[in-house]
Protein backbone atom coordinates (compact mmCIF):
# COMPACT_ATOMS: atom_id res chain seq x y z
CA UNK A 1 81.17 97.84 117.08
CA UNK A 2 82.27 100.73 115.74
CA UNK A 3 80.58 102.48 112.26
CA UNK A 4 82.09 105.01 110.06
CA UNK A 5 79.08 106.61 107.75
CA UNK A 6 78.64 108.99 105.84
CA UNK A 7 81.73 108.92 103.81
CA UNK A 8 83.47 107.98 100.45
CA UNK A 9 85.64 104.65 100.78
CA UNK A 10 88.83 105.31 99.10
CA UNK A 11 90.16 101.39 99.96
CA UNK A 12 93.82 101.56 99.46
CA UNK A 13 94.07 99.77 96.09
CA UNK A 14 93.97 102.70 93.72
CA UNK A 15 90.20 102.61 92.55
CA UNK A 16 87.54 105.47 92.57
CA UNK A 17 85.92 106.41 95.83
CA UNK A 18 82.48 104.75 96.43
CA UNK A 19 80.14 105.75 99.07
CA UNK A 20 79.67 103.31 102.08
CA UNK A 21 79.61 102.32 105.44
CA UNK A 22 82.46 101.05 107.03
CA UNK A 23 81.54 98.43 110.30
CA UNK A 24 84.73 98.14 112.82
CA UNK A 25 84.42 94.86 115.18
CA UNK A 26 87.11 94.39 117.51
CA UNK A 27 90.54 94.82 116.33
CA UNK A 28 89.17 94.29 112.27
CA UNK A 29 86.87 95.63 109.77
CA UNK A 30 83.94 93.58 109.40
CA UNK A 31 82.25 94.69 106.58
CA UNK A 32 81.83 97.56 103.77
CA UNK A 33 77.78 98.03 103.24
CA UNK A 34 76.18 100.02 101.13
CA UNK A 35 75.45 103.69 102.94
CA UNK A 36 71.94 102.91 103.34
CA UNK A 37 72.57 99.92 104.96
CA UNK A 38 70.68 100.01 108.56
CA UNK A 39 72.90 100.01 111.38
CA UNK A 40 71.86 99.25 115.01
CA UNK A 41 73.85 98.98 118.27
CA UNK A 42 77.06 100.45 117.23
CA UNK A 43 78.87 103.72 117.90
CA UNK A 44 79.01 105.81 114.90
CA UNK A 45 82.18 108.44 113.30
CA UNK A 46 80.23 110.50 110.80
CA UNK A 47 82.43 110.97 107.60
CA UNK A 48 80.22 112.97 105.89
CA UNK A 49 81.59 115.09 103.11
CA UNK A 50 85.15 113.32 103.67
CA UNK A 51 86.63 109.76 102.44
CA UNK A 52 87.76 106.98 104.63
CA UNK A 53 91.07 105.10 103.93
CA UNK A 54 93.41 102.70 105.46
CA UNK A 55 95.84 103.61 107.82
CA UNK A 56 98.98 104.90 105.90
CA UNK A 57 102.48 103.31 106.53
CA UNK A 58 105.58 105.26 106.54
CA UNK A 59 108.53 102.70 105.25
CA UNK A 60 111.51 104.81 106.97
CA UNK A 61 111.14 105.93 109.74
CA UNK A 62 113.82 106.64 112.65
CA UNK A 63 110.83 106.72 115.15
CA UNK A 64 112.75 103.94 116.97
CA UNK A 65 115.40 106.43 118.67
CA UNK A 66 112.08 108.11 119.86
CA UNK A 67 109.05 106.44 120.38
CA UNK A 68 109.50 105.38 124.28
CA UNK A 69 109.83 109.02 125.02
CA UNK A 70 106.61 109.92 123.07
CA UNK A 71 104.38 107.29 122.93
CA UNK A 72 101.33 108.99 121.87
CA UNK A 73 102.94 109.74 118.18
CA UNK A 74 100.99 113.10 117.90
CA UNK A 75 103.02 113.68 114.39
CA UNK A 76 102.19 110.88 113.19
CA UNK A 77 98.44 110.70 113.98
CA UNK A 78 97.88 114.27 112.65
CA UNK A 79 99.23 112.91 109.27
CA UNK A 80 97.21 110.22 109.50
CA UNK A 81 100.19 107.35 109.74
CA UNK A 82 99.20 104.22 111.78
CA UNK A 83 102.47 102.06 110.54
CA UNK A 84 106.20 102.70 111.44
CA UNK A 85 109.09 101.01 110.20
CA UNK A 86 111.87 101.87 111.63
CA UNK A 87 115.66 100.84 111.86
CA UNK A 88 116.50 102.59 108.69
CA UNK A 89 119.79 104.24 106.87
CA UNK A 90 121.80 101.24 109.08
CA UNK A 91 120.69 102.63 112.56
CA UNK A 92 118.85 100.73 115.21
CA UNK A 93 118.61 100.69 119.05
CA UNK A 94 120.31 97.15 118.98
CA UNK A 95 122.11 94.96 119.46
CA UNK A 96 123.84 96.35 121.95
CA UNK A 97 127.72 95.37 123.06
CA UNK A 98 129.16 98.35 123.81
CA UNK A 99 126.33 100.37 124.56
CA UNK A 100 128.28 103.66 125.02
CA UNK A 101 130.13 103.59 121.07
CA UNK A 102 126.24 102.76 120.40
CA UNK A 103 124.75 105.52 122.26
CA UNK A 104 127.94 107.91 120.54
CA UNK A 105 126.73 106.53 117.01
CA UNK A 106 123.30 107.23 117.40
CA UNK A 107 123.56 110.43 119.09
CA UNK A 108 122.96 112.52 115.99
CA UNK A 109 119.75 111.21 116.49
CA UNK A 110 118.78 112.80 119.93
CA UNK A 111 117.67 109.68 121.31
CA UNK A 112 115.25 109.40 124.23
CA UNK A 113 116.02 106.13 125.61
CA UNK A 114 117.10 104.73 128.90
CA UNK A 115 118.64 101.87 126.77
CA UNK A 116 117.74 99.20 129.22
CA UNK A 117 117.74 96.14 126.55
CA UNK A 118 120.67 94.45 124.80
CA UNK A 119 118.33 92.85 121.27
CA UNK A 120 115.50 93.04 118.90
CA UNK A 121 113.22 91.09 121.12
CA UNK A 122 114.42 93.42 124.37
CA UNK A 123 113.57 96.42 122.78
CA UNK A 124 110.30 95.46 121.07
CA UNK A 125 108.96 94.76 124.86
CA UNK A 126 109.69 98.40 125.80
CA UNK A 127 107.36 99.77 123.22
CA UNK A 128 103.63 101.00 123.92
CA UNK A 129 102.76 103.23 121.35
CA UNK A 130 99.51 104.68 119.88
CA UNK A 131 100.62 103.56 116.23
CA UNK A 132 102.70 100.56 115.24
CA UNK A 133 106.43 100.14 115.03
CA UNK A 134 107.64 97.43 112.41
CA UNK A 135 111.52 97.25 113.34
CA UNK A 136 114.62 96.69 111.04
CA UNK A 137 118.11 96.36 112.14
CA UNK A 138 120.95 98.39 110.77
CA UNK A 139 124.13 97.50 109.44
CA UNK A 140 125.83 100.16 111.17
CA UNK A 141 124.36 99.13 114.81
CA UNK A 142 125.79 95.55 113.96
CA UNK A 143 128.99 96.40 112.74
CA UNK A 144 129.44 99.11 116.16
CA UNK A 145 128.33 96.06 117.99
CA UNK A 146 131.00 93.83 116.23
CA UNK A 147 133.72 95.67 115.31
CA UNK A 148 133.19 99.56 116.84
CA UNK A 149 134.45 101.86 114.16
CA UNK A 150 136.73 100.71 112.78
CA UNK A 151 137.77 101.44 109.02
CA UNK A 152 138.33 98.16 107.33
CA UNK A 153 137.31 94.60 106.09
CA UNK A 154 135.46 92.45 108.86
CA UNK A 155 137.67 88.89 109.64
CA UNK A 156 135.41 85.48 108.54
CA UNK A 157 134.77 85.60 112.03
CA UNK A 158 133.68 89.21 112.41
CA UNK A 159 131.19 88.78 109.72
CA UNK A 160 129.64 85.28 110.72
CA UNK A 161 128.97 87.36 114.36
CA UNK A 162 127.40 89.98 112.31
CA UNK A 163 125.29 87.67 110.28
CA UNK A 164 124.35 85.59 113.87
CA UNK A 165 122.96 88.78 115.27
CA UNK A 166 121.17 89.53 112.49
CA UNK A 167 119.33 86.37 112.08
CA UNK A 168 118.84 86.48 115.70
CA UNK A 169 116.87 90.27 115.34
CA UNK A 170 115.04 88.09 112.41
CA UNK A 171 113.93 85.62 115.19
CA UNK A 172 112.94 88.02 117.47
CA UNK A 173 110.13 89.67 115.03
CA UNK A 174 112.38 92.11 113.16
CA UNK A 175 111.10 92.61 109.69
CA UNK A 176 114.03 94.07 107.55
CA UNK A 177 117.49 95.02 107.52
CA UNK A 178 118.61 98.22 106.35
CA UNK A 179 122.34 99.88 105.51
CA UNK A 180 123.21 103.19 105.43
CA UNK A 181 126.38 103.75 103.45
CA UNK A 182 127.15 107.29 103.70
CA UNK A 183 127.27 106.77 107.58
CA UNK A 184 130.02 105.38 109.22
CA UNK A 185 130.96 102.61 110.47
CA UNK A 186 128.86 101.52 107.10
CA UNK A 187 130.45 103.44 104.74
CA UNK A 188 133.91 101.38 105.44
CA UNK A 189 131.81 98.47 104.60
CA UNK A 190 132.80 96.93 100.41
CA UNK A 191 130.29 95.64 98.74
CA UNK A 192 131.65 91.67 99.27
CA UNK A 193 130.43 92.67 103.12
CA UNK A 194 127.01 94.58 102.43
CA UNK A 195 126.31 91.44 99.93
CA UNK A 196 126.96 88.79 102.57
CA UNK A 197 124.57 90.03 105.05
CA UNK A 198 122.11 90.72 102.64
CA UNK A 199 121.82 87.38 101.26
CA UNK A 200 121.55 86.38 105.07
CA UNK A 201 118.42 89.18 105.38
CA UNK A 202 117.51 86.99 102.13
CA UNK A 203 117.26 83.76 104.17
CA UNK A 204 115.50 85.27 106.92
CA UNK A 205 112.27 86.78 104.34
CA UNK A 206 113.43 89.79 105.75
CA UNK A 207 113.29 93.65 103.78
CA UNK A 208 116.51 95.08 102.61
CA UNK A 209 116.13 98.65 102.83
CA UNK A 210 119.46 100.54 101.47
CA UNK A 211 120.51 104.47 102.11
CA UNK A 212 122.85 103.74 99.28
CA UNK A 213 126.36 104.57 98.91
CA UNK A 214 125.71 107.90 96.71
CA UNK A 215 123.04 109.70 95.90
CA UNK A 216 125.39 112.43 93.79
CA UNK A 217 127.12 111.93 90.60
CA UNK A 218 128.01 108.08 91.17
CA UNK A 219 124.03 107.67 91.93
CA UNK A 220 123.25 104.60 89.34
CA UNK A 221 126.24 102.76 90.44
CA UNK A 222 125.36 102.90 94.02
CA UNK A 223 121.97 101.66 92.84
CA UNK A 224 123.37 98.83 90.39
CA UNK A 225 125.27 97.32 93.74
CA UNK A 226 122.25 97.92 96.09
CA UNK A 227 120.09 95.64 93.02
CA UNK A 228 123.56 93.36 92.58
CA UNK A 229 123.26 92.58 96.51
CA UNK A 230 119.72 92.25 96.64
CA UNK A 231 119.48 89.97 93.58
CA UNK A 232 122.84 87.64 94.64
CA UNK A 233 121.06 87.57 97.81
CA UNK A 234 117.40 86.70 97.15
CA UNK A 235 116.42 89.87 99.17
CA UNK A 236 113.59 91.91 98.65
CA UNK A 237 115.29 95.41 97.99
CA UNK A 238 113.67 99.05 99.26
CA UNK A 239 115.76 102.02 97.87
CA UNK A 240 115.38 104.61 100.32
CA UNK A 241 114.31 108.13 99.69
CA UNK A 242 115.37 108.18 96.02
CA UNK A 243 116.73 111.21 94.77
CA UNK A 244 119.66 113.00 92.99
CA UNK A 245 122.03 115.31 95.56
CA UNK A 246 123.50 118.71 94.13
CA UNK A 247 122.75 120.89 91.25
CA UNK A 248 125.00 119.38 88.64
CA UNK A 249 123.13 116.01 89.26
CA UNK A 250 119.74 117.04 89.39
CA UNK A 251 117.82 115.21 86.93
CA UNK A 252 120.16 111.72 87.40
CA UNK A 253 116.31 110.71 88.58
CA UNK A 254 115.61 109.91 85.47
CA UNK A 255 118.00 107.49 84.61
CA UNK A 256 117.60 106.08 88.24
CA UNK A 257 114.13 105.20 87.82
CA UNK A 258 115.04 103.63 84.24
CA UNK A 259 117.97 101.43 85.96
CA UNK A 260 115.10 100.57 88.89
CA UNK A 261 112.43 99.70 85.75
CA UNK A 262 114.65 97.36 84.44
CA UNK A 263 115.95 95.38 87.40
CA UNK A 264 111.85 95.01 88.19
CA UNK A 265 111.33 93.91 84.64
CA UNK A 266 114.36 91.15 85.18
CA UNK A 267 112.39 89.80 88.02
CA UNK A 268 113.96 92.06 91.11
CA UNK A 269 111.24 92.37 93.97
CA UNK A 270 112.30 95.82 94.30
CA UNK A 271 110.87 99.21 95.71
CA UNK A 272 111.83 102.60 96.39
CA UNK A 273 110.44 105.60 98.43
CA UNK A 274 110.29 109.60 98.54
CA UNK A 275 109.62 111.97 101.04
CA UNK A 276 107.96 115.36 99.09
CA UNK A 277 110.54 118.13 100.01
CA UNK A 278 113.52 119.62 98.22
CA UNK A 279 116.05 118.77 101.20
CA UNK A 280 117.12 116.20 103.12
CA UNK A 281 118.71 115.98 106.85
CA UNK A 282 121.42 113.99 108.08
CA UNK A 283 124.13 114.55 110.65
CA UNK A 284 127.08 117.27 110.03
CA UNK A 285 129.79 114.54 109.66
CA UNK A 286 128.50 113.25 106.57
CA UNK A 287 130.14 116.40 104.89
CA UNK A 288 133.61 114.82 106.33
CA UNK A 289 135.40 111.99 103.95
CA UNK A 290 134.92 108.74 105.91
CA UNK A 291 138.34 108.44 106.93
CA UNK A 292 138.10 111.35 109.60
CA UNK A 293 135.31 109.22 110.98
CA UNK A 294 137.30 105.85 111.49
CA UNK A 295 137.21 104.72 115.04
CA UNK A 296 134.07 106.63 116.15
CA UNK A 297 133.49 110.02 118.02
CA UNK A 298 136.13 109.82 119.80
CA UNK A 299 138.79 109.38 117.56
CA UNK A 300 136.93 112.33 115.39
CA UNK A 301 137.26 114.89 118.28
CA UNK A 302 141.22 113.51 119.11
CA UNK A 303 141.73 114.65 115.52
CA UNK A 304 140.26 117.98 115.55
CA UNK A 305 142.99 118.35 118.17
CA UNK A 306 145.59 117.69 116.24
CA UNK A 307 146.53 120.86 114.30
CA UNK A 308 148.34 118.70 111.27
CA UNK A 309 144.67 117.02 110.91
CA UNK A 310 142.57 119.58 111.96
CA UNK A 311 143.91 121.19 109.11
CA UNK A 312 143.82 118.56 106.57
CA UNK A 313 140.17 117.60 107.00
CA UNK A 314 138.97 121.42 106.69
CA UNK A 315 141.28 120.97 102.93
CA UNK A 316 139.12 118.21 102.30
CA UNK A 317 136.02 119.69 103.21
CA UNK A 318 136.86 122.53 101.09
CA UNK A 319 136.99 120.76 97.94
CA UNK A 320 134.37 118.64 98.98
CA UNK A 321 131.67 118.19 95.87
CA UNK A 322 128.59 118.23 97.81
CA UNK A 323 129.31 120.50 100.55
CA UNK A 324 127.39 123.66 100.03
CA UNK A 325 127.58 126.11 103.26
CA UNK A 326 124.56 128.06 102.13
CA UNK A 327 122.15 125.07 101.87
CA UNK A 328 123.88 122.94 105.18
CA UNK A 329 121.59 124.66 107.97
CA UNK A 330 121.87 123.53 111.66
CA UNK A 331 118.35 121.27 112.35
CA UNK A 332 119.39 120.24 116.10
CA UNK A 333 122.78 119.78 118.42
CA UNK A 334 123.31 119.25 122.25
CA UNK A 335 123.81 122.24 124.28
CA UNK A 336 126.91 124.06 123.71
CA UNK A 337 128.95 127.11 122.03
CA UNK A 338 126.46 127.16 118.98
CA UNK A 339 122.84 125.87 120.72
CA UNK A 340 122.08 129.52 119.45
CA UNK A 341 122.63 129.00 115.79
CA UNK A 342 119.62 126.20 115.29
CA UNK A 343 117.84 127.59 111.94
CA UNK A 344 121.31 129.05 110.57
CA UNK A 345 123.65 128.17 107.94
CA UNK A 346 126.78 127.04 108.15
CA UNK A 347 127.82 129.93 105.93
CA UNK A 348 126.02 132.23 108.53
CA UNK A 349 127.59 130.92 111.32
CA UNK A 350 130.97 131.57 109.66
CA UNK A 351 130.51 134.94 108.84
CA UNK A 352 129.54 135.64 112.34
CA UNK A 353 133.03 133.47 113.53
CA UNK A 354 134.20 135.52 110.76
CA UNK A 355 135.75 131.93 109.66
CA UNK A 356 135.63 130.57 106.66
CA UNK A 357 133.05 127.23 106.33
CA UNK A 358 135.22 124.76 106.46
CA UNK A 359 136.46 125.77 109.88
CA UNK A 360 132.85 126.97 111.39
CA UNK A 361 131.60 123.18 110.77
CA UNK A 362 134.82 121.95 112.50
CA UNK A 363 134.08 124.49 115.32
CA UNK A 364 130.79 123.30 115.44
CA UNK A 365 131.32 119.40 115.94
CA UNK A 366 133.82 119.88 118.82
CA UNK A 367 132.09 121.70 120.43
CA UNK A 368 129.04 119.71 120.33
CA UNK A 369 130.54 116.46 120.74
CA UNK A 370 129.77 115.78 116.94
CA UNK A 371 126.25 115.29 117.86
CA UNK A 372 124.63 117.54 115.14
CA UNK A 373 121.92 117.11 113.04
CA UNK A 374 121.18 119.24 109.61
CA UNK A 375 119.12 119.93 106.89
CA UNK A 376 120.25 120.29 103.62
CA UNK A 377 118.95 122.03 100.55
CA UNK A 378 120.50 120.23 97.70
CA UNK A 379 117.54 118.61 95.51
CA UNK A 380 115.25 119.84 92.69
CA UNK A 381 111.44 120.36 92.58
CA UNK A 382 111.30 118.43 89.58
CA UNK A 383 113.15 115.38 90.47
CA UNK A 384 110.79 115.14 93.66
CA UNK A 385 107.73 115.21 91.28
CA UNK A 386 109.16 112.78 88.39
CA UNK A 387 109.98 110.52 91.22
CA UNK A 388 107.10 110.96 92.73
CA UNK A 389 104.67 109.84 89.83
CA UNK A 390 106.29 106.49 89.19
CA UNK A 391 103.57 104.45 89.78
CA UNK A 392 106.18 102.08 91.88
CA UNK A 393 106.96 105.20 94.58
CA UNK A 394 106.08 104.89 98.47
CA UNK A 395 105.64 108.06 100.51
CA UNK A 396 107.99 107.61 103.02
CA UNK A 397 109.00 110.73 106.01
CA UNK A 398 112.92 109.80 106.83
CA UNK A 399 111.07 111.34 110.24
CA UNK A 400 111.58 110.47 113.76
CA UNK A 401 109.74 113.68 115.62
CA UNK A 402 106.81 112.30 117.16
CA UNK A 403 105.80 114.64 119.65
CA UNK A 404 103.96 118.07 118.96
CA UNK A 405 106.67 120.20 120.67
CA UNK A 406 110.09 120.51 120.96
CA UNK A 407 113.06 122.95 120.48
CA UNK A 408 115.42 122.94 117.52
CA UNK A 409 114.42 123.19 113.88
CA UNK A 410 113.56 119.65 112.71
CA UNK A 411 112.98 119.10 109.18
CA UNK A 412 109.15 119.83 108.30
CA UNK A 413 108.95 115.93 107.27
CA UNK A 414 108.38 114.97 110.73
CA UNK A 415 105.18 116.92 110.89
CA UNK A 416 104.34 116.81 107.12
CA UNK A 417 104.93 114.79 104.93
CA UNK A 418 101.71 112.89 103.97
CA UNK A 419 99.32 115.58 103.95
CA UNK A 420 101.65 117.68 101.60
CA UNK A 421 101.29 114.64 99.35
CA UNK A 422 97.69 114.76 99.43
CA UNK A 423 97.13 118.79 99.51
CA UNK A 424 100.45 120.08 97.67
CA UNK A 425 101.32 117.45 94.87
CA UNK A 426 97.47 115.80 94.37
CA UNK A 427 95.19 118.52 95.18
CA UNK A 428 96.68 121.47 94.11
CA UNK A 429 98.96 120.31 91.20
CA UNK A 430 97.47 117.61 89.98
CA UNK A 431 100.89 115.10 90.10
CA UNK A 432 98.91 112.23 91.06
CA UNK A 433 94.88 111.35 91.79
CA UNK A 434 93.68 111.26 95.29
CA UNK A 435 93.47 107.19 94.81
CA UNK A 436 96.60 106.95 93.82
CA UNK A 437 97.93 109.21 96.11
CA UNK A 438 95.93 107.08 98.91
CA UNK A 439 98.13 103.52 97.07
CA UNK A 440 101.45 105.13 97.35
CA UNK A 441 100.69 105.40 101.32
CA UNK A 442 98.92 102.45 102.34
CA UNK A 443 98.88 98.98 99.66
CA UNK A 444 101.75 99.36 98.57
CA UNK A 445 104.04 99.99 101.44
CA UNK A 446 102.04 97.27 103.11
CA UNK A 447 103.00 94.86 99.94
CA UNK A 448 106.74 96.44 100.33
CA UNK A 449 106.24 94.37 104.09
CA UNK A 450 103.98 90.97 102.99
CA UNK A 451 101.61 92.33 104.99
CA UNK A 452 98.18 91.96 102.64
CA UNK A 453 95.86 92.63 105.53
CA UNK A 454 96.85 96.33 105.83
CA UNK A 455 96.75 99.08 103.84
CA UNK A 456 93.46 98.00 102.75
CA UNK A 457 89.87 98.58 103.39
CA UNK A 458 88.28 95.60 103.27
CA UNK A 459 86.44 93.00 105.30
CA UNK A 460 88.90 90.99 107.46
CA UNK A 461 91.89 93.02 107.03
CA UNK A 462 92.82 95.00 110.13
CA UNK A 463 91.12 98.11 111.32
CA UNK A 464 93.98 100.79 111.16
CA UNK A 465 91.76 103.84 109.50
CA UNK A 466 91.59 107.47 108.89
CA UNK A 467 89.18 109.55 108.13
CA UNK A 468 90.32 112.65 106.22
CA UNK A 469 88.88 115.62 104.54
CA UNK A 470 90.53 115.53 101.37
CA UNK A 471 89.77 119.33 100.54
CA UNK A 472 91.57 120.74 103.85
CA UNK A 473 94.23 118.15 104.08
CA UNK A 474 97.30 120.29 103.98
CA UNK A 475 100.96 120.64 105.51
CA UNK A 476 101.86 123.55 107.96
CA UNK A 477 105.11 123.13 109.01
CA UNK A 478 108.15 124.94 107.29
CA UNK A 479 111.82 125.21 107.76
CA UNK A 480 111.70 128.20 109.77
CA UNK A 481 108.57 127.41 111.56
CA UNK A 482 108.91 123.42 111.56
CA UNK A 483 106.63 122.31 114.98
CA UNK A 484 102.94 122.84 113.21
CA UNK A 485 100.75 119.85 113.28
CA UNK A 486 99.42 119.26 109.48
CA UNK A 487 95.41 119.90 109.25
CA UNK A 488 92.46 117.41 107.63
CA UNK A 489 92.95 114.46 109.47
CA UNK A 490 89.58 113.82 111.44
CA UNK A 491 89.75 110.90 112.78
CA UNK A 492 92.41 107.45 112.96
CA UNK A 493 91.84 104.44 114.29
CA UNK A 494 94.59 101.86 115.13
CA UNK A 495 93.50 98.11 115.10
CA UNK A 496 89.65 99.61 115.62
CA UNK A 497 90.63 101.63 118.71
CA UNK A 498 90.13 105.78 118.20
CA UNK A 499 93.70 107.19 118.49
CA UNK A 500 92.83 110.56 116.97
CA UNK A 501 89.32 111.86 117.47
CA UNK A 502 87.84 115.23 115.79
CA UNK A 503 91.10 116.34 115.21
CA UNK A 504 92.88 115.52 118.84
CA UNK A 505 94.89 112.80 120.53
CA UNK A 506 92.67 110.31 122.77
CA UNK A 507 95.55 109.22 124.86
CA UNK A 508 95.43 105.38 123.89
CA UNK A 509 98.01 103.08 122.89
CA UNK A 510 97.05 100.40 120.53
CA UNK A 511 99.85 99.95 118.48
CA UNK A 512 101.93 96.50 118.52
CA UNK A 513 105.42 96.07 117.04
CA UNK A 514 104.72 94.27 114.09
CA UNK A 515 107.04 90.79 112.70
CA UNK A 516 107.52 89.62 109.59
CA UNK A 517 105.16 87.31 108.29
């Protein structure tokens, strides 16, 4: 047995910290006591002068395209995060046809796989991680698997294939299904298509978490057919990482979270997420229109080739809305011409080319096999925070950097993004209490899932625990100096078992992909 003293139970439901003792017994928590409750034969975590919560669960994660390379989640346990759910923005490991238009889809991604699995069920047997992985399957992934890349309508039978392999990754334990409409193959996908395999994530109970089609100027019409789907569909719908894109449409939050108010009030089981920074990352071809994209990397790389459309995507990328070259800077890429230009603009890297933009990010995908992964400064400080004090927001990363170290310049969400919630935006500025802050990261992603015996602290639900000090809890990493493991987080147990001890890995492994209930 296992008992954590000395602290301040902050139990995951919102309420005020009370003082107690919390007693661990195998793989669940067996009781809250009173602090002066005797305890004999167990070992003991002092908590003193720090509060004890559940676990918190991140509810988009790409960890999925990284977690058999790094197993021991180092990122994650230094934010405290016990719960992955991956799969998101319409990307997962499987199913796998074609593995090779797979592995050139996901390859933005820098994934770390041997890909030795063809399904759900395949892939969940693979993982052995120190936190656990609740898996979606993307859209994308099953329409590369159906139809590779191409740009147009699936046939009847194209889509009843698509809809068989996704209720088969609902029978093998996955617990959502996710799209990601900016990315192609999904973007080619209308809305009669998204809504069909919805209502078929509908029929399995499983999640439908949504990248939606815009998240610019047409942002509440991409979110009226994410709640049309969702609702036609009997789905339960996750928005992910809600925000407004570029400067003219900073402050569409507002009317985003009115639209989301009202489809909850009409009966919508309905969610939505934010991760605490002012920019995003994404691969460089989501600055391309979608037609470049048609037929997959390779088709992309024939046409940067071709001097007639070489030159007429770098016109459209020109007059593209949301393509700003100062704010586009280069996260990761495979090695090549421009491995040296990690941490620089693309407006940088064009004056050095002495190019103009449009041609430097052309310059840059060939030569990197289109393989390249940005971040992007395009949001507002106050849409983060309105957002963020809805009382119906999850903190969620959009991370997939699990281990300590690395090369490139990965967004600081990977290493950050909890503990800036609970040091930046409740600490120091007040945007929400620490129990509510504690909520947004642990009951109610787990009610997001149906899970009601995490995210809770609370006799009988499962032992996945931190132990933080709430006055040193705080964020290191930055864009220039991303790989810095936050600070605060003592101690985190994973279904009982000590995963993060005084402030350092222990090397075990307890977490278990999770299934839908």
């Amino acid at each position: 047995m296992i008992a954590i003293t000395g602290g301040h139970v902050l139990d995951g439901t919102g309420t005020d910290a009370v003082p107690a003792t919390v007693l661990v017994d195998g793989e669940r928590i067996l009781d809250v006591v009173p602090p002066e409750t005797p305890v004999a034969d167990a070992e003991v975590i002092d908590a003193t002068g720090n509060v004890v919560t559940p676990g918190f669960i991140d509810l988009h994660s790409h960890a999925d395209f990284t977690v058999l390379a790094a197993p021991d989640a180092t990122t994650q346990l230094s934010q405290g995060v016990t719960t992955l759910v991956t799969g998101n923005c319409g990307w997962s490991p499987f199913p796998i046809t074609d593995l090779e238009t797979l592995k050139a889809g996901t390859a933005f991604l820098d994934p770390e796989h041997d890909w030795s699995w063809r399904d759900t069920g395949g892939f969940a047997d693979r993982v052995e991680s120190a936190v656990n992985i609740g898996l979606q399957v993307g859209h994308c992934s099953l329409r590369l698997a159906v139809m590779g890349g191409a740009d147009r309508a699936p046939s009847a039978d194209e889509l009843r294939q698509m809809q068989a392999l996704l209720r088969e990754a609902a029978d093998q334990g996955a617990v959502g299904f996710s799209t990601g409409l900016i990315y192609a193959p999904g973007t080619y996908a209308a809305a009669e298509e998204v809504a069909a395999l919805v209502a078929t994530a509908g029929e399995c109970g499983l999640l439908y978490s949504t990248h939606i089609r815009n998240e610019g100027a047409q942002l509440i019409e991409a979110l009226d057919e994410a709640i049309a789907a969702a609702r036609a569909g009997g789905a339960r719908l996750e928005v992910s990482h809600l925000k407004a894109v570029g400067a003219p449409n900073h402050g569409l939050v507002t009317a985003a979270l009115e639209r989301l108010d009202q489809a909850r009030a009409d009966g919508l089981d309905l969610g939505w997420d934010v991760y605490p920074y002012t920019a995003s990352s994404t691969t460089l071809t989501t600055r391309l229109p979608s037609w470049v994209l048609a037929g997959g990397t390779a088709s992309l790389l024939a046409r940067l080739k071709d001097p007639t459309e070489r030159e007429r995507i770098a016109n459209d990328l020109r007059t593209a809305d949301l393509f700003n070259p100062q704010a586009v800077v280069i996260a990761s890429l495979p090695p090549g011409r421009y491995e040296d230009s990690r941490g620089l603009s693309v407006a940088e890297i064009a004056r050095r080319d002495d190019v103009d933009a449009a041609e430097a990010v052309l310059r840059i995908l060939e030569h990197h096999r289109a393989a390249v992964s940005v971040v992007n400064h395009a949001m507002s400080e106050d849409d983060v925070v309105t957002v963020l004090r809805h009382p119906c927001t999850s903190v969620a990363s959009d991370g997939w950097v699990l281990a300590g170290s690395g090369s490139g310049h990965p967004h600081p969400r990977n290493f950050g993004t909890f503990p800036r919630v609970l040091g930046r935006y409740t600490r120091d500025h007040g945007v929400l209490t620490l129990p509510e802050a504690i909520r947004r990261m642990t009951s109610l992603p787990a009610s997001r899932l149906g899970m009601d015996d995490r995210g809770v602290v609370r006799p009988g639900a499962v032992a996945d625990l931190v132990v933080l000090d709430p006055a040193d809890v705080a964020d290191r990493s930055t864009y220039d100096d991303p790989w810095q493991l936050s600070t605060g987080i003592e101690h985190v147990l994973v279904a009982g078992d000590p995963v993060w001890r005084d402030g350092v890995p222990t090397g075990r492994r307890p977490g278990r992909v999770l299934r839908s209930s």
